[in-house]
PDB file of N, CA and C in Angstrom:
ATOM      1  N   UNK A   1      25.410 -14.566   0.587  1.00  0.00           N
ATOM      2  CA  UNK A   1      26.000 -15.895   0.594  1.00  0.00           C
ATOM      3  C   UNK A   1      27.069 -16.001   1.679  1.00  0.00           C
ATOM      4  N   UNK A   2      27.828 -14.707   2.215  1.00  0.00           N
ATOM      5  CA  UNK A   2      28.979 -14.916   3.326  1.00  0.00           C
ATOM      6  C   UNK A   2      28.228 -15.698   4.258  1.00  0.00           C
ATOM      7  N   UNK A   3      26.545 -15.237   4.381  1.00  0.00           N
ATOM      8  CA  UNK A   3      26.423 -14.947   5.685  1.00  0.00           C
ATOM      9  C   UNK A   3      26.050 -16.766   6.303  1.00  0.00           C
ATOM     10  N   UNK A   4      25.661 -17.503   4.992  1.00  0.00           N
ATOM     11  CA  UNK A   4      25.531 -18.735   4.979  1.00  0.00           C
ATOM     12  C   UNK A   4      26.305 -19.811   5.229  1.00  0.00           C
ATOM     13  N   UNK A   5      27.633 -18.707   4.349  1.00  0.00           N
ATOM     14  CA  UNK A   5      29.070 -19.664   4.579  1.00  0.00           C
ATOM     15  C   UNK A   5      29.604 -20.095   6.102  1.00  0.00           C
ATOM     16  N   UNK A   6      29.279 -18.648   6.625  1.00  0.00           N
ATOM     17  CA  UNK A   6      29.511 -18.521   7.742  1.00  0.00           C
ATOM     18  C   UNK A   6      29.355 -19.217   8.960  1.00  0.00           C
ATOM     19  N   UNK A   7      27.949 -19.939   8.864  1.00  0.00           N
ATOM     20  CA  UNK A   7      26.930 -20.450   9.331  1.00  0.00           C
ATOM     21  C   UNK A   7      27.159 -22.053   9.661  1.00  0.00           C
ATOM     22  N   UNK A   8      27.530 -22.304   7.948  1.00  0.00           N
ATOM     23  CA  UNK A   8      27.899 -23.579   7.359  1.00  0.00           C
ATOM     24  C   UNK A   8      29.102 -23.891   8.195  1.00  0.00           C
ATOM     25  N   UNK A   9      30.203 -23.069   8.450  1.00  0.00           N
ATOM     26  CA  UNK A   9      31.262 -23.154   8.726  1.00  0.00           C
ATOM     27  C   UNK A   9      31.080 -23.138  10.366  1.00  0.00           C
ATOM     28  N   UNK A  10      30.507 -22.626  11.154  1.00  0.00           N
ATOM     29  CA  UNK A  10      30.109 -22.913  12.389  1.00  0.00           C
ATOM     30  C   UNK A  10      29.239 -23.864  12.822  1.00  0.00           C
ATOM     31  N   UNK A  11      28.425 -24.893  12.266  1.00  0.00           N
ATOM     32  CA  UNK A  11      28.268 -25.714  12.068  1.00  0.00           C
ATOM     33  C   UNK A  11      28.563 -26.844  11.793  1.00  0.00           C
ATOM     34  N   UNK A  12      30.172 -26.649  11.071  1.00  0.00           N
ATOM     35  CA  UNK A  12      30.899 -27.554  11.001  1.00  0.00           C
ATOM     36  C   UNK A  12      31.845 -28.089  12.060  1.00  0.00           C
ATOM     37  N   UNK A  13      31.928 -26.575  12.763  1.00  0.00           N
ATOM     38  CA  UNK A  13      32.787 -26.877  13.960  1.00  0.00           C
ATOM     39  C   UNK A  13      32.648 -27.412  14.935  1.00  0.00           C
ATOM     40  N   UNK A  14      30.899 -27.468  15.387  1.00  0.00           N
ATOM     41  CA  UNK A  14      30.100 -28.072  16.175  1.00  0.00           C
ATOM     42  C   UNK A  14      30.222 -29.552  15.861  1.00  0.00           C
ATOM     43  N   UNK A  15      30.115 -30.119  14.906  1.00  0.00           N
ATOM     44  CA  UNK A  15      29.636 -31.197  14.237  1.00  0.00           C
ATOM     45  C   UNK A  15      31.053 -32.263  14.533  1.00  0.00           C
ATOM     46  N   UNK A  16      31.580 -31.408  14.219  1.00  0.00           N
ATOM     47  CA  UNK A  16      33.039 -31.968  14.243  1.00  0.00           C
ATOM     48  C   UNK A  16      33.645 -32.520  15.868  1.00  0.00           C
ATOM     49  N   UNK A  17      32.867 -32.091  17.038  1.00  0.00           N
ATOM     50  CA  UNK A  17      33.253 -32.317  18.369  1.00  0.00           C
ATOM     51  C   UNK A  17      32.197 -33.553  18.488  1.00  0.00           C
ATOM     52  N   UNK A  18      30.920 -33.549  17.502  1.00  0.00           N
ATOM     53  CA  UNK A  18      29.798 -34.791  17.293  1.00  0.00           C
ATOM     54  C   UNK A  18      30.506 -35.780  17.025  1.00  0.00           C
ATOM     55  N   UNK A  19      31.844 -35.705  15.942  1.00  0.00           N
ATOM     56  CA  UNK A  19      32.051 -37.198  15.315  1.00  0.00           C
ATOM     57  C   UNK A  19      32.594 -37.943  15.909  1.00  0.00           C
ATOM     58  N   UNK A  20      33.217 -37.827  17.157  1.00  0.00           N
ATOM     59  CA  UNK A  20      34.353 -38.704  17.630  1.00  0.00           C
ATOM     60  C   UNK A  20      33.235 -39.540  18.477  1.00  0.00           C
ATOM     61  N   UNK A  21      33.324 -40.860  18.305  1.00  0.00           N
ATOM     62  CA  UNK A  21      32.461 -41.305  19.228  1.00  0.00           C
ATOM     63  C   UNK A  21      32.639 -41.133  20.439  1.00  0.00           C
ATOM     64  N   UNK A  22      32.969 -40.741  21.424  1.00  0.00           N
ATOM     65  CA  UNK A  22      33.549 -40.827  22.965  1.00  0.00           C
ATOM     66  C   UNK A  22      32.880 -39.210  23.177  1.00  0.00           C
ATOM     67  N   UNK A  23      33.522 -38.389  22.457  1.00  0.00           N
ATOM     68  CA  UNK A  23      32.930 -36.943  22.833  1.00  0.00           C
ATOM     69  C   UNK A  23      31.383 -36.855  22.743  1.00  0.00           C
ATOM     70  N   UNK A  24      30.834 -37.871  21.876  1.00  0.00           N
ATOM     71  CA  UNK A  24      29.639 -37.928  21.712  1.00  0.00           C
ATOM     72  C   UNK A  24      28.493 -38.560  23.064  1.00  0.00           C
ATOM     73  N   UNK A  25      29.406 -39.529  23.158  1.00  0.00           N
ATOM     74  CA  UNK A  25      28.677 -40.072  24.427  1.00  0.00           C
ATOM     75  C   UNK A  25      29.108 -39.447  25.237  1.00  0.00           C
ATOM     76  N   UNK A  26      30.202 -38.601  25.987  1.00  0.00           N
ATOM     77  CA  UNK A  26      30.118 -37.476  27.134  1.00  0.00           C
ATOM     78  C   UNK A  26      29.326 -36.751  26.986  1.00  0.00           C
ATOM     79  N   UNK A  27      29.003 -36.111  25.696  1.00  0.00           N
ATOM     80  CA  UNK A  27      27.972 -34.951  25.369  1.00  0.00           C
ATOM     81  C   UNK A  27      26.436 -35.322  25.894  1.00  0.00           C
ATOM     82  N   UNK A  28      26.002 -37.114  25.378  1.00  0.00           N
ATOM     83  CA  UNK A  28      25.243 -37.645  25.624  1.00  0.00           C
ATOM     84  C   UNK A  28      24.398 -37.696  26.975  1.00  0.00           C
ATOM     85  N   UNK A  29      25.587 -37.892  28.239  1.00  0.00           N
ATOM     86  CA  UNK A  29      25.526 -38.315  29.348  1.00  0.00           C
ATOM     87  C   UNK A  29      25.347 -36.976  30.045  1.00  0.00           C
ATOM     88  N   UNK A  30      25.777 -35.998  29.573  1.00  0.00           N
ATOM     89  CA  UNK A  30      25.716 -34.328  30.092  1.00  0.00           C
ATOM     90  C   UNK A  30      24.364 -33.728  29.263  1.00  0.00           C
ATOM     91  N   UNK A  31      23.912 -34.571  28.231  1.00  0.00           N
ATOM     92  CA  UNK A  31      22.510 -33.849  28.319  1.00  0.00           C
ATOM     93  C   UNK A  31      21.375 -34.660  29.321  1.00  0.00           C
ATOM     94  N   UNK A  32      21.527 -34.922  29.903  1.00  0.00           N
ATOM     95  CA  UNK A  32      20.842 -35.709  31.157  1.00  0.00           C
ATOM     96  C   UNK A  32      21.007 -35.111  32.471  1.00  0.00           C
ATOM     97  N   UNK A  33      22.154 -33.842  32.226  1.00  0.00           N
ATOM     98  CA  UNK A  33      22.336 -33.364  33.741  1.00  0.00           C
ATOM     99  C   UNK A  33      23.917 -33.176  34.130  1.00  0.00           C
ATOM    100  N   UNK A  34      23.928 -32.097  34.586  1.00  0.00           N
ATOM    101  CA  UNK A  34      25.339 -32.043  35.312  1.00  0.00           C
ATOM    102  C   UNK A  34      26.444 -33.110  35.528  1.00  0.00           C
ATOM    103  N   UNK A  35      27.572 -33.407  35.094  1.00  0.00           N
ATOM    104  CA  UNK A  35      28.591 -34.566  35.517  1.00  0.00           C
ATOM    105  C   UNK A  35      29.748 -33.916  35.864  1.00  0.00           C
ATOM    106  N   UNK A  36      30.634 -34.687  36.550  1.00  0.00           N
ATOM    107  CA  UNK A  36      32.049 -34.344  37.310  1.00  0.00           C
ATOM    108  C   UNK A  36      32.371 -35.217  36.156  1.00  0.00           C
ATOM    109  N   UNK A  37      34.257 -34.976  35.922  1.00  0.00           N
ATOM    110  CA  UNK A  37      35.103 -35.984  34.812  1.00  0.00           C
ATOM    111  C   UNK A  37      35.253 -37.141  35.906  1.00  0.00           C
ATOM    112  N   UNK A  38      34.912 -37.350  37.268  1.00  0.00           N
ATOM    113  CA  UNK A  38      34.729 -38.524  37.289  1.00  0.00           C
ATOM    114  C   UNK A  38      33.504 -39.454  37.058  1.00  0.00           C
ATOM    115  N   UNK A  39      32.647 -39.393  37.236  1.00  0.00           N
ATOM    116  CA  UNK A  39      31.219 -39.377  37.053  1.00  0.00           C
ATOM    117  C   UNK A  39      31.342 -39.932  35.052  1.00  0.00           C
ATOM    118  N   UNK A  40      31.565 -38.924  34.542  1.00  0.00           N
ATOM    119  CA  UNK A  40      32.097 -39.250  32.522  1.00  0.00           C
ATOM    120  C   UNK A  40      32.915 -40.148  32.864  1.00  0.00           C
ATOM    121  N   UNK A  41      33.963 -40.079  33.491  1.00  0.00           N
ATOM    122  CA  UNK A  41      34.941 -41.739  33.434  1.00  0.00           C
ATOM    123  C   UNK A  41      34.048 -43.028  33.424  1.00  0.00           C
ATOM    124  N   UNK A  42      33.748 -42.950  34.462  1.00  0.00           N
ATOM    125  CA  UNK A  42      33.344 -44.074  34.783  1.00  0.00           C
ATOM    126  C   UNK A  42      32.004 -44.622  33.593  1.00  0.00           C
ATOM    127  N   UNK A  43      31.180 -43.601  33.278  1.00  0.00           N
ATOM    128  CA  UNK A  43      30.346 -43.811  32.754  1.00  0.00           C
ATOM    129  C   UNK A  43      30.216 -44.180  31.025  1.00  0.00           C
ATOM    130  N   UNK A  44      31.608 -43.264  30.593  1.00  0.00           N
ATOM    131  CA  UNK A  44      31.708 -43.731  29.186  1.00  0.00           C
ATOM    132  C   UNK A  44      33.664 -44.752  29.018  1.00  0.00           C
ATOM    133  N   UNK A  45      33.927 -45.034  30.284  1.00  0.00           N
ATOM    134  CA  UNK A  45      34.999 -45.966  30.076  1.00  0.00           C
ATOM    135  C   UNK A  45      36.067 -45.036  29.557  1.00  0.00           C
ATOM    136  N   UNK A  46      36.420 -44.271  29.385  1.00  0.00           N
ATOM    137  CA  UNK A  46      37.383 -43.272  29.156  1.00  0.00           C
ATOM    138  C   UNK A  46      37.869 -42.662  30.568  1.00  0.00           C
ATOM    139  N   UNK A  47      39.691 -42.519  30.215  1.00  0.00           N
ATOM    140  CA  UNK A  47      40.146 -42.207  31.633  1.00  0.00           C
ATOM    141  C   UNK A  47      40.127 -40.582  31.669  1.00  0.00           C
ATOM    142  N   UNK A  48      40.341 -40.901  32.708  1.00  0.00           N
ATOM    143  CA  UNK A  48      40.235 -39.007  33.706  1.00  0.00           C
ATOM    144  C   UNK A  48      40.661 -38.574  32.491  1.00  0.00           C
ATOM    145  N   UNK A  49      42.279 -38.348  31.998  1.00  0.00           N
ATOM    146  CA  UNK A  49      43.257 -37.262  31.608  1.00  0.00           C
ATOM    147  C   UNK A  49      42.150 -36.990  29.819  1.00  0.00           C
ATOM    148  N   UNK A  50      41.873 -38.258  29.520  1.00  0.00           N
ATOM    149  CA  UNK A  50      40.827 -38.251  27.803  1.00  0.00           C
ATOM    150  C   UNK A  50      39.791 -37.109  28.311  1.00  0.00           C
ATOM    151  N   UNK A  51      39.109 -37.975  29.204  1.00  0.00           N
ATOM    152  CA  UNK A  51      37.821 -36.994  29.652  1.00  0.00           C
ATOM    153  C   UNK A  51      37.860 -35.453  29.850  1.00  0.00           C
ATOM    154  N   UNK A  52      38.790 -35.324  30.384  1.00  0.00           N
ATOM    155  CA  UNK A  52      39.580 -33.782  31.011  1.00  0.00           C
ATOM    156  C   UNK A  52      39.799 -32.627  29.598  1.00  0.00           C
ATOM    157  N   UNK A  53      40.259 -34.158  28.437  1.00  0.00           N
ATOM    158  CA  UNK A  53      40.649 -33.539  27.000  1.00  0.00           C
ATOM    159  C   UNK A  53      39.614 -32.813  26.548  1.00  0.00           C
ATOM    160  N   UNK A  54      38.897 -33.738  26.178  1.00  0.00           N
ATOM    161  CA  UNK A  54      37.414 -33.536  25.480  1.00  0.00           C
ATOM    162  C   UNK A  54      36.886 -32.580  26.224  1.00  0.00           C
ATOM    163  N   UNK A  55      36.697 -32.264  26.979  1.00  0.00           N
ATOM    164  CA  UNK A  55      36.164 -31.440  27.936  1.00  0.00           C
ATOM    165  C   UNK A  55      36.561 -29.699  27.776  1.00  0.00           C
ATOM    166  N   UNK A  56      37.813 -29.675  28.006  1.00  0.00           N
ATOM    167  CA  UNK A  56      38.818 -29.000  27.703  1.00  0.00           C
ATOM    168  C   UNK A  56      38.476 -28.281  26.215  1.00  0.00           C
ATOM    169  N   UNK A  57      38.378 -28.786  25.181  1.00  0.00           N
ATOM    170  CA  UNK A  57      38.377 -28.811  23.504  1.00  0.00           C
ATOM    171  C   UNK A  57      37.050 -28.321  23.232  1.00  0.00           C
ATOM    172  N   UNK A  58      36.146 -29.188  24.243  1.00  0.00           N
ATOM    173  CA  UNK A  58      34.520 -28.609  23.944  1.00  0.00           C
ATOM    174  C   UNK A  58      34.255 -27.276  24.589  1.00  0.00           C
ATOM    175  N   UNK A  59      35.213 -27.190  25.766  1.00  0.00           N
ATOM    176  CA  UNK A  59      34.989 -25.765  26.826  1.00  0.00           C
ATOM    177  C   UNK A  59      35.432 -24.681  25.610  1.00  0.00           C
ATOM    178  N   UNK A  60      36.652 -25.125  24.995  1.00  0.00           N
ATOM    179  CA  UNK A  60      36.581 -23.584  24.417  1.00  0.00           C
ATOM    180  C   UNK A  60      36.139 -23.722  23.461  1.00  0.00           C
ATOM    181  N   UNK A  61      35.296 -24.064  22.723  1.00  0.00           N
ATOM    182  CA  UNK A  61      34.354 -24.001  21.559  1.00  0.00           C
ATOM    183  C   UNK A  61      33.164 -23.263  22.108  1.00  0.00           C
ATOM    184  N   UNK A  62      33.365 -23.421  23.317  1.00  0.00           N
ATOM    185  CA  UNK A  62      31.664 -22.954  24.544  1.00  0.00           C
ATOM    186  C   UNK A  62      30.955 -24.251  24.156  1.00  0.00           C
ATOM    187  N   UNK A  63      31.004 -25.014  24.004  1.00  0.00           N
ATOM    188  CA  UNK A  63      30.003 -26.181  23.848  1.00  0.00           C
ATOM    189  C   UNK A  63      29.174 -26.727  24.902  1.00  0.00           C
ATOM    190  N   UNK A  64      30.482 -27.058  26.077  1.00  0.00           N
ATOM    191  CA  UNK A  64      30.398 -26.936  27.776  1.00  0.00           C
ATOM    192  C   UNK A  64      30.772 -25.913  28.333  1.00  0.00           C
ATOM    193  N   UNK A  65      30.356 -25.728  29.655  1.00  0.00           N
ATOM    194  CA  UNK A  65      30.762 -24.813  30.264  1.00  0.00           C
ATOM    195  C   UNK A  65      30.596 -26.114  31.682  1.00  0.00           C
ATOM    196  N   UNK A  66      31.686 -25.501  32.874  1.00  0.00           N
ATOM    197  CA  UNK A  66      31.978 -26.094  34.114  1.00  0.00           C
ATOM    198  C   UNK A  66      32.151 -25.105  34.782  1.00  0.00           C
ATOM    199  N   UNK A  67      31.583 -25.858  36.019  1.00  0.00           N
ATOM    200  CA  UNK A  67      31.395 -24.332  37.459  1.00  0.00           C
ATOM    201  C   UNK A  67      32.404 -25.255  38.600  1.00  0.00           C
ATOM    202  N   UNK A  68      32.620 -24.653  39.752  1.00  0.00           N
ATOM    203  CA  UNK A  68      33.274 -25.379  40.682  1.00  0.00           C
ATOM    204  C   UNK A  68      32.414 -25.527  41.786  1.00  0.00           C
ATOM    205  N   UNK A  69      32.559 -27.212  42.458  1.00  0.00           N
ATOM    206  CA  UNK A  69      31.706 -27.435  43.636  1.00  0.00           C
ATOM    207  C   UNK A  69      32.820 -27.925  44.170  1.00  0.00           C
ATOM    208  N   UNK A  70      33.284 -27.216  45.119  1.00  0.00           N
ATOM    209  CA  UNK A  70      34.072 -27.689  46.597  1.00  0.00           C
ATOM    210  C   UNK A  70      35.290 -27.911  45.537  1.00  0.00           C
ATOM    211  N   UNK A  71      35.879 -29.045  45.869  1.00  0.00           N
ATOM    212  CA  UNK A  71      37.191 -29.709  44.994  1.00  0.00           C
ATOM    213  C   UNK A  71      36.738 -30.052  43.537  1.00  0.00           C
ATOM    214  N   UNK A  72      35.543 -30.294  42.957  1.00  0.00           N
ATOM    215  CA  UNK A  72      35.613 -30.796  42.056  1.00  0.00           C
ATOM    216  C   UNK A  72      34.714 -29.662  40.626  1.00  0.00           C
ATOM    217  N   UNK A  73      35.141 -29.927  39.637  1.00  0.00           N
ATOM    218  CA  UNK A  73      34.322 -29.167  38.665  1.00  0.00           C
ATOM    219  C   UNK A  73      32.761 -30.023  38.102  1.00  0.00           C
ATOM    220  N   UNK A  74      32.100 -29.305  37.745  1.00  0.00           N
ATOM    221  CA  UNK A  74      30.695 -30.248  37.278  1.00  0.00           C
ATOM    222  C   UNK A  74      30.486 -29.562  35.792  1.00  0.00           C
ATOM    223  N   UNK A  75      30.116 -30.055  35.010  1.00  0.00           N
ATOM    224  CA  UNK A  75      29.930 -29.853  33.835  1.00  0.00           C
ATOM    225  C   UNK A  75      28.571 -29.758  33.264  1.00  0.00           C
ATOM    226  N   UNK A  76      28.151 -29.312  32.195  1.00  0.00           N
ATOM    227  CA  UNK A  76      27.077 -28.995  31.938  1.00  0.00           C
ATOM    228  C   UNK A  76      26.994 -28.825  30.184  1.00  0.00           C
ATOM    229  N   UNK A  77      26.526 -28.938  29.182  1.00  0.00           N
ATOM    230  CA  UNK A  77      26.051 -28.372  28.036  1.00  0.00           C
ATOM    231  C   UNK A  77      25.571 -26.855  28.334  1.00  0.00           C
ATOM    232  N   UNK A  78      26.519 -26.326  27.720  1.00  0.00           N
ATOM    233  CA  UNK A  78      26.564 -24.751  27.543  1.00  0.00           C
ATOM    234  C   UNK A  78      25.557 -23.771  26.360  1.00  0.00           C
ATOM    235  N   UNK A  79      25.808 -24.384  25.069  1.00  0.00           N
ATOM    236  CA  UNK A  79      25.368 -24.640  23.821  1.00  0.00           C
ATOM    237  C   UNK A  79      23.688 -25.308  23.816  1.00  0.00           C
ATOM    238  N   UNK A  80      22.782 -24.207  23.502  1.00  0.00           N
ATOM    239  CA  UNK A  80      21.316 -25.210  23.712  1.00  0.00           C
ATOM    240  C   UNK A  80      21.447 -25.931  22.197  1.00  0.00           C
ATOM    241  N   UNK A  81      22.261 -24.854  21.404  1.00  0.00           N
ATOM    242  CA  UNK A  81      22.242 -25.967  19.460  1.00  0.00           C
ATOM    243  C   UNK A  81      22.998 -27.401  20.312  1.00  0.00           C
ATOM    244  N   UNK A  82      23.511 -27.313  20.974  1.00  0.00           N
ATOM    245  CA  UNK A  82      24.577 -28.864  21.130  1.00  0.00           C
ATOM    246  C   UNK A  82      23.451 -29.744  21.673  1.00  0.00           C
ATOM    247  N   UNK A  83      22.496 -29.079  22.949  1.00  0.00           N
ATOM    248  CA  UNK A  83      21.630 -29.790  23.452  1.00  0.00           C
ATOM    249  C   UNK A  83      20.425 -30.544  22.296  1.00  0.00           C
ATOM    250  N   UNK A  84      19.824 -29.433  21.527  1.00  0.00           N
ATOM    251  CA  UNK A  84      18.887 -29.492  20.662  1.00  0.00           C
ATOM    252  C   UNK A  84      19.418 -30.936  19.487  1.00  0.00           C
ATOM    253  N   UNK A  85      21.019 -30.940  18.820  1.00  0.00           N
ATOM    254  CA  UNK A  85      21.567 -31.978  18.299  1.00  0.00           C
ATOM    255  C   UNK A  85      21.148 -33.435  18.980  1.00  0.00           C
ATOM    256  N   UNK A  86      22.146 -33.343  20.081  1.00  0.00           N
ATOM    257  CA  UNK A  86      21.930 -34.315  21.170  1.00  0.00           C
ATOM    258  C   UNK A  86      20.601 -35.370  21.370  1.00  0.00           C
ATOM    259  N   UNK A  87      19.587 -34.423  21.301  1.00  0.00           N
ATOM    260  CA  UNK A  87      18.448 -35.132  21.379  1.00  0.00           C
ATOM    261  C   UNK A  87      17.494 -35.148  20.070  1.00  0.00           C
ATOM    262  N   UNK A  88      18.181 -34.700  19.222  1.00  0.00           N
ATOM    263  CA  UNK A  88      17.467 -35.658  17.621  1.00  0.00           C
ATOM    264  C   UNK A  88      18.776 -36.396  17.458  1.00  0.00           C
ATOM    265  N   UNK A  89      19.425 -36.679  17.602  1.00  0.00           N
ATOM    266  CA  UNK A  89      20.502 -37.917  17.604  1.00  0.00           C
ATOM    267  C   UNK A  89      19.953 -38.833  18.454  1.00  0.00           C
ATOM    268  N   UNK A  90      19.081 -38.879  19.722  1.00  0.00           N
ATOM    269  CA  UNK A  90      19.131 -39.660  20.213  1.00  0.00           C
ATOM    270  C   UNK A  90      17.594 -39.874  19.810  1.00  0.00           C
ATOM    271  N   UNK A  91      16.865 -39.594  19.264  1.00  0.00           N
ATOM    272  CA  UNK A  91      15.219 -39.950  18.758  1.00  0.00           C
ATOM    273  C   UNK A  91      15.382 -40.115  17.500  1.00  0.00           C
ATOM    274  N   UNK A  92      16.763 -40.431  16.682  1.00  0.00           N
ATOM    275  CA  UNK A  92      16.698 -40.754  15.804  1.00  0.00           C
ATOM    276  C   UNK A  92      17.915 -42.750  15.924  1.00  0.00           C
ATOM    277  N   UNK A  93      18.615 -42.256  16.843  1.00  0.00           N
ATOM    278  CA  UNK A  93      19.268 -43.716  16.933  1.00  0.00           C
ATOM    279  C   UNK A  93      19.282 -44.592  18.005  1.00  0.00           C
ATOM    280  N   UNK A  94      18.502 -43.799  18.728  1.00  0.00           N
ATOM    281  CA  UNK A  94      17.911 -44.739  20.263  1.00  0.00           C
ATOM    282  C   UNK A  94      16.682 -44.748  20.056  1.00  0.00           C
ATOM    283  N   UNK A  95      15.936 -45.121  19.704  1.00  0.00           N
ATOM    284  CA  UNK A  95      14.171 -44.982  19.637  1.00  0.00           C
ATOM    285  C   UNK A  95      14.046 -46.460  20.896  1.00  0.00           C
ATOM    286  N   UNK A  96      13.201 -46.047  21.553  1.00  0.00           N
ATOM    287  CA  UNK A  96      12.758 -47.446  22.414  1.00  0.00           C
ATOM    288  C   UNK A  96      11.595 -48.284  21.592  1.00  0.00           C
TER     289      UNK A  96
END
């Protein structure tokens, strides 16, 4: 039963970077492909320093991971469970 708890409980932690709507749609927009926090600004209406947050909060969970190009960082879904979420969230509340 630890080993479930365990499980449960890492799962929760994941889930928990899901609920905020804003982190959700960055997460959203980064399972589509690499983004800079300017690129997420612009795209989910949240400013640099928010974006930078979330980012930041999800990096050390490992959720994201970011590499450096020239001046700027690019971001990525680190986590394939975050990716795998991502897209039954979105075939379950975006259906075309």
């Amino acid at each position: 039963m630890g080993g479930m708890l365990a499980r449960c409980e890492g799962a929760s932690r994941m889930l928990k970077h899901l609920a905020h709507p804003r982190r959700l749609l960055i997460l959203c927009h980064l399972s589509e492909g690499e983004k800079t926090v300017s690129e997420l600004e612009g795209l989910c209406g949240v400013s640099q320093s928010q974006v930078s947050q979330f980012l930041g909060r999800m990096r050390s969970e490992g959720l994201v991971a970011g590499r450096r190009n020239g001046h700027c960082v690019v971001y990525r879904i680190e986590d394939g469970k975050v990716l795998k979420l991502i897209k039954a969230l979105h075939a379950i509340f975006c259906p075309r």
